[in-house]
N, C-alpha and C. Protein backbone atom coordinates (compact mmCIF):
# COMPACT_ATOMS: atom_id res chain seq x y z
N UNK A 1 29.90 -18.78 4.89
CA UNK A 1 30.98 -17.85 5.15
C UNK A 1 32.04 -17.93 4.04
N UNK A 2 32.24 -19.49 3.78
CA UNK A 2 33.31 -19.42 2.37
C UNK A 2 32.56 -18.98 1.39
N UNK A 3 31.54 -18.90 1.17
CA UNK A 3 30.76 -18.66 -0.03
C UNK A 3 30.80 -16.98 -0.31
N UNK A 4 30.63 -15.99 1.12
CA UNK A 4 30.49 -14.71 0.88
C UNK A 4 32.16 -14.21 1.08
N UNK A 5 33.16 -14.80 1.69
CA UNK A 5 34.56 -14.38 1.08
C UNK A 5 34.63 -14.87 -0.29
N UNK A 6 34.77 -15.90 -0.65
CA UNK A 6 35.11 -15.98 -2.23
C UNK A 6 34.18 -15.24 -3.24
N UNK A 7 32.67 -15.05 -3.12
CA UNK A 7 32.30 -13.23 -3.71
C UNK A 7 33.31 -12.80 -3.57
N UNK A 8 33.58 -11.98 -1.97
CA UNK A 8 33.83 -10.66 -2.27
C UNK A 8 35.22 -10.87 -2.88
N UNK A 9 36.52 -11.49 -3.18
CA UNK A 9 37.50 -11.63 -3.82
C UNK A 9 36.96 -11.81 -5.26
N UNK A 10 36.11 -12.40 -5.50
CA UNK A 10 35.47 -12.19 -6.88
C UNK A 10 35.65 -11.16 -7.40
N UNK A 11 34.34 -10.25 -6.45
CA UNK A 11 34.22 -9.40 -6.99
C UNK A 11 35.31 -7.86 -6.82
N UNK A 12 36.24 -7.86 -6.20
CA UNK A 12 37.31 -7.64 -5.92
C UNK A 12 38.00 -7.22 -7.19
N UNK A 13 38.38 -8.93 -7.68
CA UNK A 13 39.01 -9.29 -8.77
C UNK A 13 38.61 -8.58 -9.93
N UNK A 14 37.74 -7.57 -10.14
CA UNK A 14 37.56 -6.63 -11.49
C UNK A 14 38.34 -5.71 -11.42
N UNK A 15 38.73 -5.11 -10.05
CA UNK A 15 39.81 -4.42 -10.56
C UNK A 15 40.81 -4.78 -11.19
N UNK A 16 41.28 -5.76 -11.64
CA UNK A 16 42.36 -6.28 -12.31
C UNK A 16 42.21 -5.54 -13.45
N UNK A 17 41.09 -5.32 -13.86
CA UNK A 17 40.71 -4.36 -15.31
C UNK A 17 41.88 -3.47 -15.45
N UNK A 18 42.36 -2.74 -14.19
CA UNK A 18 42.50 -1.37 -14.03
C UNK A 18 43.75 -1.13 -14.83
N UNK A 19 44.27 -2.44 -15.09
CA UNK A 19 45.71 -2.98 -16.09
C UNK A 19 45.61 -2.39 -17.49
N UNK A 20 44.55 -2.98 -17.88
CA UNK A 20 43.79 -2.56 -19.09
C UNK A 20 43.45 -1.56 -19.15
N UNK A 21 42.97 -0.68 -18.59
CA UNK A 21 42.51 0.45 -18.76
C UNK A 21 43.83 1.68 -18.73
N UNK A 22 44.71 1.79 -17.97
CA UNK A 22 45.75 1.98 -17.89
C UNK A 22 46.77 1.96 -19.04
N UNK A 23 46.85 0.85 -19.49
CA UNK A 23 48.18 0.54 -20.25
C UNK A 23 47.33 1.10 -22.45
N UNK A 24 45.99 1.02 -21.97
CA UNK A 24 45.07 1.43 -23.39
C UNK A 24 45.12 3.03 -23.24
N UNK A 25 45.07 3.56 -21.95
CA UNK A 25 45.22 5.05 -22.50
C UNK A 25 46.51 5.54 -22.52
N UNK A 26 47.55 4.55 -22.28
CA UNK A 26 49.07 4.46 -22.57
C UNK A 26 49.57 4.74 -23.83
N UNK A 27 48.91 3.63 -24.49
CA UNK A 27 49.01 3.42 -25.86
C UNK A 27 48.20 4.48 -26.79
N UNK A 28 47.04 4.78 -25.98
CA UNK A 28 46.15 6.08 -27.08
C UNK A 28 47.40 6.98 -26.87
N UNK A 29 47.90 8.02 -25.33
CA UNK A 29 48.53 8.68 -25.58
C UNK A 29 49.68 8.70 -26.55
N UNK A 30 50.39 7.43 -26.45
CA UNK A 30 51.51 7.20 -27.80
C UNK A 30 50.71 7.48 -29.37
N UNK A 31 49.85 7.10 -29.70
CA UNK A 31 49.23 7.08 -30.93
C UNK A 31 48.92 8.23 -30.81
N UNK A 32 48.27 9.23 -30.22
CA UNK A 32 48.22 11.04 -30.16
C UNK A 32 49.74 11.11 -30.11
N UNK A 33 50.52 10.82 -29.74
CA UNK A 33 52.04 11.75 -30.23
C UNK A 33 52.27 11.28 -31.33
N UNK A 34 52.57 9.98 -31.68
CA UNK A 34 52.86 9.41 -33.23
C UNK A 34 51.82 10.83 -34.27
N UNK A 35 50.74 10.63 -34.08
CA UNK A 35 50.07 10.79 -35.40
C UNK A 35 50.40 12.12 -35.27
N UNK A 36 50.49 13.60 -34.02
CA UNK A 36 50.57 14.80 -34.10
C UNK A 36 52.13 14.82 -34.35
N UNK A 37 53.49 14.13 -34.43
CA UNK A 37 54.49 13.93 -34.76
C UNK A 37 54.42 13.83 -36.53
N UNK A 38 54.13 12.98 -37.16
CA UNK A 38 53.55 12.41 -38.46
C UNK A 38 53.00 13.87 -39.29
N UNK A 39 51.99 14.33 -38.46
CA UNK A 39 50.80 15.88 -39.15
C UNK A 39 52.20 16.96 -39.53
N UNK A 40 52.98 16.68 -38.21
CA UNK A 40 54.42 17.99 -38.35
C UNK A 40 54.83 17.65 -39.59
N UNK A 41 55.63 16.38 -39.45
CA UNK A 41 56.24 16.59 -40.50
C UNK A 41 55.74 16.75 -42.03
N UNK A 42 54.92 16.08 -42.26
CA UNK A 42 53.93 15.90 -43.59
C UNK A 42 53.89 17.63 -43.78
N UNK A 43 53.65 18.00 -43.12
CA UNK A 43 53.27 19.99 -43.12
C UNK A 43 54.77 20.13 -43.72
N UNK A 44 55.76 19.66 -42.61
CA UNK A 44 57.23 20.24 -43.92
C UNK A 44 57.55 19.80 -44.75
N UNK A 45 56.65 18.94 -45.11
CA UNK A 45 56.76 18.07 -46.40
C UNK A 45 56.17 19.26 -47.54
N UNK A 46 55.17 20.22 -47.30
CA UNK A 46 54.41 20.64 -48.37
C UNK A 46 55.17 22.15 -48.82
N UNK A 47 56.49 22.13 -47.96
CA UNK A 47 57.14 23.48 -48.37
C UNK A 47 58.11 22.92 -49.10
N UNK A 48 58.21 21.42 -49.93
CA UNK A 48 58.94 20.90 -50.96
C UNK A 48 57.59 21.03 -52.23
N UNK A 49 56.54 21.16 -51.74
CA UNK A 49 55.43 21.25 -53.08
C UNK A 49 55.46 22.21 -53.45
N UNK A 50 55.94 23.54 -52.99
CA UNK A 50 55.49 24.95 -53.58
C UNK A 50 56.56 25.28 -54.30
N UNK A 51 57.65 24.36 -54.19
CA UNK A 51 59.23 24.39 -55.14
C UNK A 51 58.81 24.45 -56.46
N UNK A 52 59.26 25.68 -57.02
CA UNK A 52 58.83 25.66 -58.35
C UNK A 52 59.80 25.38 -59.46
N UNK A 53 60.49 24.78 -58.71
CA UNK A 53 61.83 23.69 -59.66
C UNK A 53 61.04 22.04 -60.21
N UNK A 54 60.23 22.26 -59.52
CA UNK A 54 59.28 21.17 -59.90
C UNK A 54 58.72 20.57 -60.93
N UNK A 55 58.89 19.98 -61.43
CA UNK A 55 58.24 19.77 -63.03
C UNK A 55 56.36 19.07 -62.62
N UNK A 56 55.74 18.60 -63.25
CA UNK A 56 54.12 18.28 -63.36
C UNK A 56 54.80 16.76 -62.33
N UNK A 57 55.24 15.87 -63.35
CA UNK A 57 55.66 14.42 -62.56
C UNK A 57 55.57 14.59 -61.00
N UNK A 58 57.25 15.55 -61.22
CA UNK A 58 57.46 15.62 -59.51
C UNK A 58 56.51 16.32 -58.63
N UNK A 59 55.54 17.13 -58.88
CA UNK A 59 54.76 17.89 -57.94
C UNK A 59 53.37 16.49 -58.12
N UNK A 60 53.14 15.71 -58.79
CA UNK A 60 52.23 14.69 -58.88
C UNK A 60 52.09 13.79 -57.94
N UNK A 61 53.84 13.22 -58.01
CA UNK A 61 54.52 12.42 -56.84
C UNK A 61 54.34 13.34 -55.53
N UNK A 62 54.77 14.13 -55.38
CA UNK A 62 54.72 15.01 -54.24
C UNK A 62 53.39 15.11 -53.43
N UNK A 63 52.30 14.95 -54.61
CA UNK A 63 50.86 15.20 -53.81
C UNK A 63 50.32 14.18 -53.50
N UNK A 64 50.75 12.88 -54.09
CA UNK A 64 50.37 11.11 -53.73
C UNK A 64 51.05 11.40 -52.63
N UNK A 65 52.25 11.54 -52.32
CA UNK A 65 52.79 11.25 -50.99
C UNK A 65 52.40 11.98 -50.24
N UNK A 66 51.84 13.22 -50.17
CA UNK A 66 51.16 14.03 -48.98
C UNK A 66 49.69 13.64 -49.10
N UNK A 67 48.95 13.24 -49.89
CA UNK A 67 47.85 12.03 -49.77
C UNK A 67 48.07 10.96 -48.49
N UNK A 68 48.84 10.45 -49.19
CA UNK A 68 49.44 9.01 -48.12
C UNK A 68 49.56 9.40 -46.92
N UNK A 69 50.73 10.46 -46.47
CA UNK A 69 50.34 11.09 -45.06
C UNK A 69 49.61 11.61 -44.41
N UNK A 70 48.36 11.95 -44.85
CA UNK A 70 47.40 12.70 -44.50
C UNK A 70 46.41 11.48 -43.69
N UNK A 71 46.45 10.71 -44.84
CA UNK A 71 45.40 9.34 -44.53
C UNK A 71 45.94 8.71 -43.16
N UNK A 72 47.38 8.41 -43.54
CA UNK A 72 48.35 8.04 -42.18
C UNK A 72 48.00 8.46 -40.58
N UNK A 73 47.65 9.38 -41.09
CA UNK A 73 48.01 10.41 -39.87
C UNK A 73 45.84 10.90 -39.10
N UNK A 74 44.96 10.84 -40.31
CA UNK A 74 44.14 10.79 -39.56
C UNK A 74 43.42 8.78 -39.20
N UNK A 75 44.01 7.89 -39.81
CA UNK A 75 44.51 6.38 -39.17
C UNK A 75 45.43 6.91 -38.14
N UNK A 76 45.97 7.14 -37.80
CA UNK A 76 46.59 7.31 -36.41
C UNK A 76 45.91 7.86 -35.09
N UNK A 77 45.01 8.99 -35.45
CA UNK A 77 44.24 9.76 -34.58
C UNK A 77 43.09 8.40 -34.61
N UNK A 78 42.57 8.20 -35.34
CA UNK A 78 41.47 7.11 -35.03
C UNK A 78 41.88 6.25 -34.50
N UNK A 79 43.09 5.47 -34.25
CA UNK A 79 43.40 4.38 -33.90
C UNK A 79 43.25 4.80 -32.33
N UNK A 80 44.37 5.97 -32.02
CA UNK A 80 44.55 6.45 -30.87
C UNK A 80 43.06 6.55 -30.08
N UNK A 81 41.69 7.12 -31.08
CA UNK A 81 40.80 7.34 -30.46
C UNK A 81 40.10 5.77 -30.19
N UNK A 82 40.01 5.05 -30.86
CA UNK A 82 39.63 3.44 -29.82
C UNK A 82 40.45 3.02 -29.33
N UNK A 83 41.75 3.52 -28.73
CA UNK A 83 42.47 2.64 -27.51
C UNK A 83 41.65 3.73 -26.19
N UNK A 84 41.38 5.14 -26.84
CA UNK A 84 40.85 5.97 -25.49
C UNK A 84 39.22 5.63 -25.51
N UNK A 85 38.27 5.00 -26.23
CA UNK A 85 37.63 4.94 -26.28
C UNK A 85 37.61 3.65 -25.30
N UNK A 86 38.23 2.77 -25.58
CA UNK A 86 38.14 1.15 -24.77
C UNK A 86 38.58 1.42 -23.36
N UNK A 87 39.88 2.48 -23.24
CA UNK A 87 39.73 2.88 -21.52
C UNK A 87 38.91 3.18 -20.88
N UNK A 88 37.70 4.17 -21.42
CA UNK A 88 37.12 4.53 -20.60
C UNK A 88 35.93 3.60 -20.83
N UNK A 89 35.55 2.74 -21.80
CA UNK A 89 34.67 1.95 -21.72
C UNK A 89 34.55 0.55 -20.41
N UNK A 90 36.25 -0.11 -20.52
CA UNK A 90 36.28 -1.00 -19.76
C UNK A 90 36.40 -0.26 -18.23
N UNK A 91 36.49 1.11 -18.14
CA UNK A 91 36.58 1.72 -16.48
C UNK A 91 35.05 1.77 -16.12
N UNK A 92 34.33 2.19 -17.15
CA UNK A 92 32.68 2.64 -17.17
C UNK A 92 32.17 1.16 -17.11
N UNK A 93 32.35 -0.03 -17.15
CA UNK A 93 31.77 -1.51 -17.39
C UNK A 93 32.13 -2.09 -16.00
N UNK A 94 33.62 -2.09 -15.72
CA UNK A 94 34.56 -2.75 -14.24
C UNK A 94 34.19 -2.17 -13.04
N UNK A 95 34.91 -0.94 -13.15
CA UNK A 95 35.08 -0.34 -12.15
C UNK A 95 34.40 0.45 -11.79
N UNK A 96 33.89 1.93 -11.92
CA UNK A 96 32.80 2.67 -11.75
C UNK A 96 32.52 4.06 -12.82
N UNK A 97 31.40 4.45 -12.73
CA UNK A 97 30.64 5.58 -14.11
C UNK A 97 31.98 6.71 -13.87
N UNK A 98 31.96 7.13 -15.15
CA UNK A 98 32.90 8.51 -14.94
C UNK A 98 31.72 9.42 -14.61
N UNK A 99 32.22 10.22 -13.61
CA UNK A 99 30.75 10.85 -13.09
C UNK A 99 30.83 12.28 -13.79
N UNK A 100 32.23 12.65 -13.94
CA UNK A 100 32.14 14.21 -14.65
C UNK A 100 31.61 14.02 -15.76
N UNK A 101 31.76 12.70 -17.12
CA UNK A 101 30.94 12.58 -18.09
C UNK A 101 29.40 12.52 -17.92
N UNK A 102 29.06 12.17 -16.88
CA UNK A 102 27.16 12.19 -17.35
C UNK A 102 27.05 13.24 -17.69
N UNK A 103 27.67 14.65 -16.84
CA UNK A 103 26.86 15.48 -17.17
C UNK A 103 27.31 16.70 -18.32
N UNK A 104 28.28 16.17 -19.14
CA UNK A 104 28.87 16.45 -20.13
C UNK A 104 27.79 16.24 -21.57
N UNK A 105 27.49 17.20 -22.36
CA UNK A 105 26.64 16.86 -23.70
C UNK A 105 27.34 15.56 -24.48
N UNK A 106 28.55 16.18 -24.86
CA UNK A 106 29.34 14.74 -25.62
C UNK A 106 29.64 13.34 -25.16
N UNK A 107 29.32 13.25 -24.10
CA UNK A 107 29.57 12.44 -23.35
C UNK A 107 29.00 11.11 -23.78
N UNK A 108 27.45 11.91 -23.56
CA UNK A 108 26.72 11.00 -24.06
C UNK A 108 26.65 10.09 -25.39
N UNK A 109 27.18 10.93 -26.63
CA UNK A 109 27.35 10.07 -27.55
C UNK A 109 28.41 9.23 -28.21
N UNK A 110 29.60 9.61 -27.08
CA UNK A 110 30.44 9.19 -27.17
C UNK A 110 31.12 8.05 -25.85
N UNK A 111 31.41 8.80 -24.47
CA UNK A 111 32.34 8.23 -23.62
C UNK A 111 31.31 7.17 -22.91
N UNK A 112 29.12 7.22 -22.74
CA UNK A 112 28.88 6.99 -21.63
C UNK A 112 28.52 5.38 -22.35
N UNK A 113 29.81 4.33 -21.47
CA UNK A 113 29.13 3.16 -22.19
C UNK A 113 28.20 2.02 -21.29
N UNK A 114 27.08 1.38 -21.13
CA UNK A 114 26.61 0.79 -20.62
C UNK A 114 26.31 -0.20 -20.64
N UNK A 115 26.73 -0.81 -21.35
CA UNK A 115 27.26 -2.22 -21.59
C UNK A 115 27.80 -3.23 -22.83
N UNK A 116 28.57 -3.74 -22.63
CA UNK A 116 29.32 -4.50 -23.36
C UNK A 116 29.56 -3.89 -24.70
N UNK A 117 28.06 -4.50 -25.10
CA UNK A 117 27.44 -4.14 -26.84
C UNK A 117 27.35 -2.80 -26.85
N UNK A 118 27.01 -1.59 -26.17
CA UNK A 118 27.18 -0.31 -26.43
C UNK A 118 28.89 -0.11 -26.83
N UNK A 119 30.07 -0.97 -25.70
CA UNK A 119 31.47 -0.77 -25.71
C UNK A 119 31.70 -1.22 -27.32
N UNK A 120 30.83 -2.47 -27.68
CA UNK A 120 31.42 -2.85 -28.85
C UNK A 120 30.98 -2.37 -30.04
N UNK A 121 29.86 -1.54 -30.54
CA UNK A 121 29.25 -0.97 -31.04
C UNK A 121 30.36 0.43 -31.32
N UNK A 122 31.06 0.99 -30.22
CA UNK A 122 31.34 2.29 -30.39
C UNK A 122 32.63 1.78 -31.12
N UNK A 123 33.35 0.44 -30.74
CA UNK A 123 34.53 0.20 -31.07
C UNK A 123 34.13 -0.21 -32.55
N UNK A 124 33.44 -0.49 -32.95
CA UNK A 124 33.61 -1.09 -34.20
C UNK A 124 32.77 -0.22 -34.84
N UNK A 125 32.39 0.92 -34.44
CA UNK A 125 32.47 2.00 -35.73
C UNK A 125 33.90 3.19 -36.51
N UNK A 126 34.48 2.81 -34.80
CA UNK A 126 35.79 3.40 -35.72
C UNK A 126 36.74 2.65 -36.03
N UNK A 127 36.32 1.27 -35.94
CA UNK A 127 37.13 0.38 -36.52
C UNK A 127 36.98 0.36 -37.97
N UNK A 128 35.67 0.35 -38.20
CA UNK A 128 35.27 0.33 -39.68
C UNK A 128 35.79 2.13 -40.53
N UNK A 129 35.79 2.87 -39.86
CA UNK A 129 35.98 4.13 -40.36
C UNK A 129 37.82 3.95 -40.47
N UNK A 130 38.77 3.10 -39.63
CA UNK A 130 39.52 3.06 -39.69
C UNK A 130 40.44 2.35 -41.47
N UNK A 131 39.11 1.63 -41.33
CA UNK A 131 39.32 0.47 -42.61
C UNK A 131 39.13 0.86 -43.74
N UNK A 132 37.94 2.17 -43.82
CA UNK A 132 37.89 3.31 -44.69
C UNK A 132 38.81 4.01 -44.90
N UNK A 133 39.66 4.69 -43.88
CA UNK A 133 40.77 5.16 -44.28
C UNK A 133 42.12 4.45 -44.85
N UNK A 134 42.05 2.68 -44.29
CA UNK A 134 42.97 2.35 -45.14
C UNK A 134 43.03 1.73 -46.86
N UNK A 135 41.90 1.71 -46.46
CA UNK A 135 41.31 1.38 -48.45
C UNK A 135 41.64 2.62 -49.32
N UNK A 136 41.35 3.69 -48.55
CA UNK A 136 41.63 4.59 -48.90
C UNK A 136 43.02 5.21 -49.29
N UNK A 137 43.94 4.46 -48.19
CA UNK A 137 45.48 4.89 -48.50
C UNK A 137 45.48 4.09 -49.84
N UNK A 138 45.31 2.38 -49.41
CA UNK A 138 45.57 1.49 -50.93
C UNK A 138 45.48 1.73 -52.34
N UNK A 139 43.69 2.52 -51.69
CA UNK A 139 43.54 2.84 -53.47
C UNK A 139 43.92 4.29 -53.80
N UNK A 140 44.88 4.93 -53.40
CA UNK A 140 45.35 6.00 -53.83
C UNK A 140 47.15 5.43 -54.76
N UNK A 141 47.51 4.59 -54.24
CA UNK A 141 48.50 3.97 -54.50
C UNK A 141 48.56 2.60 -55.89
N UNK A 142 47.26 2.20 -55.95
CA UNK A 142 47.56 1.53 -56.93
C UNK A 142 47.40 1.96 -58.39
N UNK A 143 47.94 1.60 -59.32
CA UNK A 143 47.52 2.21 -60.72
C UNK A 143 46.43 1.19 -61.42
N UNK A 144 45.90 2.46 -61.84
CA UNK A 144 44.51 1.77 -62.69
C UNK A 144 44.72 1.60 -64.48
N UNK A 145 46.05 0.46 -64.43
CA UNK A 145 45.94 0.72 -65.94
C UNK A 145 45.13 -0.32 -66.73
N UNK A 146 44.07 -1.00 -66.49
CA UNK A 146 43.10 -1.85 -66.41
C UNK A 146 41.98 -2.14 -65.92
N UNK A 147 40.88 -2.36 -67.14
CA UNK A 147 39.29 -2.53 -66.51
C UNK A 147 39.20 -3.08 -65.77
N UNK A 148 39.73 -3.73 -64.79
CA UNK A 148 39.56 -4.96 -64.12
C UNK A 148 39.80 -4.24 -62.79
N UNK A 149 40.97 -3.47 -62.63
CA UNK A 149 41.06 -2.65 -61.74
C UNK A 149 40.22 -1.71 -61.24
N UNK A 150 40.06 -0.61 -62.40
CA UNK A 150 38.74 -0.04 -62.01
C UNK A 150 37.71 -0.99 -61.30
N UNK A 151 37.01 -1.56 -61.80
CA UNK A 151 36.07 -2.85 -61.42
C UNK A 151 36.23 -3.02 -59.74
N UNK A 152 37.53 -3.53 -59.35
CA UNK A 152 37.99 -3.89 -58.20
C UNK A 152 37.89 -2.34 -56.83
N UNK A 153 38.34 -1.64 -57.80
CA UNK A 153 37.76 -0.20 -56.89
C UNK A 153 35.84 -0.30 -56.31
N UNK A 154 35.42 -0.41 -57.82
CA UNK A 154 34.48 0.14 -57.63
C UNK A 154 33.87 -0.81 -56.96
N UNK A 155 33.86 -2.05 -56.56
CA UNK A 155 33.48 -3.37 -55.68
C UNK A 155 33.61 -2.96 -54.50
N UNK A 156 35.36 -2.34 -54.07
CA UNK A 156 35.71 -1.97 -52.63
C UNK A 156 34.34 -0.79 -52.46
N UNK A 157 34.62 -0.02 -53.49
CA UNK A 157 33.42 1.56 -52.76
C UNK A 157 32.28 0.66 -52.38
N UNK A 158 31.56 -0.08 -52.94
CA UNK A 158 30.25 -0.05 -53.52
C UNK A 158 30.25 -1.32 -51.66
N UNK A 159 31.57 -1.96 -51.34
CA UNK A 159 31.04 -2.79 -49.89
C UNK A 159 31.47 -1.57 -49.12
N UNK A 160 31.85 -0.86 -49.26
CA UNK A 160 32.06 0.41 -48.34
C UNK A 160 30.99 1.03 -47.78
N UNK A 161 30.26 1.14 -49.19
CA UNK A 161 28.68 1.68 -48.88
C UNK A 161 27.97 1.16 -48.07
N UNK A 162 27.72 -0.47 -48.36
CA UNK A 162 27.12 -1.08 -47.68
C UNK A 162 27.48 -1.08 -46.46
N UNK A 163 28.77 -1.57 -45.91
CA UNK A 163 29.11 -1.37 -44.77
C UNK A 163 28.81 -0.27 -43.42
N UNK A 164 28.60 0.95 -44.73
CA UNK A 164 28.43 2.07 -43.72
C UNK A 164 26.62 2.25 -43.51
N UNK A 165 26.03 1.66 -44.64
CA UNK A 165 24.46 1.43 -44.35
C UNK A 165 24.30 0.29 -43.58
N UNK A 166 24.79 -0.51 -43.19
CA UNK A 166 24.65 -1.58 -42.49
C UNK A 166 24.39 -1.08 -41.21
N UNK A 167 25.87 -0.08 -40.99
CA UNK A 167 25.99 0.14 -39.91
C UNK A 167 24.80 1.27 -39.32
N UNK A 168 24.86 2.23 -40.13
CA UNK A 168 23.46 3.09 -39.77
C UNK A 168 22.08 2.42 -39.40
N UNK A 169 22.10 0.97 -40.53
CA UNK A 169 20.97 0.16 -40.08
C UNK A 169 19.99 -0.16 -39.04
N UNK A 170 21.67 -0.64 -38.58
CA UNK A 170 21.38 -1.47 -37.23
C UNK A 170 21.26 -0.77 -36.09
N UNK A 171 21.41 0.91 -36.06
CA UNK A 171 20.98 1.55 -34.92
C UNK A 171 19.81 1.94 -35.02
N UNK A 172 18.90 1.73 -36.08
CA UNK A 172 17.54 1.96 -35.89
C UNK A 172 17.22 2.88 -36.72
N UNK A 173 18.18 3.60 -37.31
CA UNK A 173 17.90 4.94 -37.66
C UNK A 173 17.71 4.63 -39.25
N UNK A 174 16.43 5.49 -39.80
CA UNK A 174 16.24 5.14 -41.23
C UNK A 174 16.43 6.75 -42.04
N UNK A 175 16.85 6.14 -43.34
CA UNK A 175 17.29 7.05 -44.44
C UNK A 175 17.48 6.33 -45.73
């Protein structure tokens, strides 16, 4: 009898998830306002580029920095999308299937997770795409006035590559 109450409080005890799941699509929703906040302004940023008081320099500067925000801002949407990705993963793992997703097309390759390693699999592809975009901010920002630099780029692309064949790898899929 103690044995099948302390189960069922056990198993009980997953809803505690529901914290997590909750407070992650909290935080996605903040990261969808940040980054669609961020897209605004960067946009009124580009009615200072069409200023034709501008000399070559300043419209140069002008387009690194709307570079930079652009990258910013789709790192923001990705970020936002694995905090919504981990909500509905840890609700789909804890608590129970989202049932309107089964029968959704996208669903499937995206929201329906079935365990753990599917949750961590989905998370750490846009983690890595995230990491792409920030290499990407970096190396827009640094100057290449040296072979060595170049070099150092072309090292980052060239584990980039790999990274992203790795990742295709390991789902089975060949190319």
């Amino acid at each position: 009898m103690i044995e099948s109450l302390f189960e069922k409080v056990l198993w009980g005890s997953r809803y505690i998830v529901v914290i997590a799941v909750i407070v992650s699509l909290l935080t996605s929703l903040s990261m969808f306002y940040i980054a669609t906040i961020d897209a605004f302004i960067m946009i009124s940023h580009l009615l200072e580029y069409a200023n034709p008081a501008l000399d070559i320099a300043e419209r140069s500067a002008q387009r690194i920095v709307t570079i930079t925000h652009v990258v910013e801002v789709i790192d923001g949407y990705l970020l936002a999308t694995v905090l919504l990705i981990f909500a509905m993963g840890l609700y789909e793992l804890f608590i129970s299937k989202i049932e309107i997703a089964e029968n959704k097309k996208v669903a499937g390759s995206v929201l329906v997770i079935n365990s753990l390693d599917d949750l961590k699999n989905r998370l750490a592809k846009v983690i890595l795409m995230i990491l792409i975009v920030k290499f990407f901010e970096h190396a827009i920002k640094i100057s290449y006035e040296d072979p060595l630099s170049i070099l150092y780029l072309s090292i980052g692309i060239a584990f980039i590559g790999l990274a992203l064949y790795l990742t295709h790898a390991s789902e089975g899929k060949s190319h």
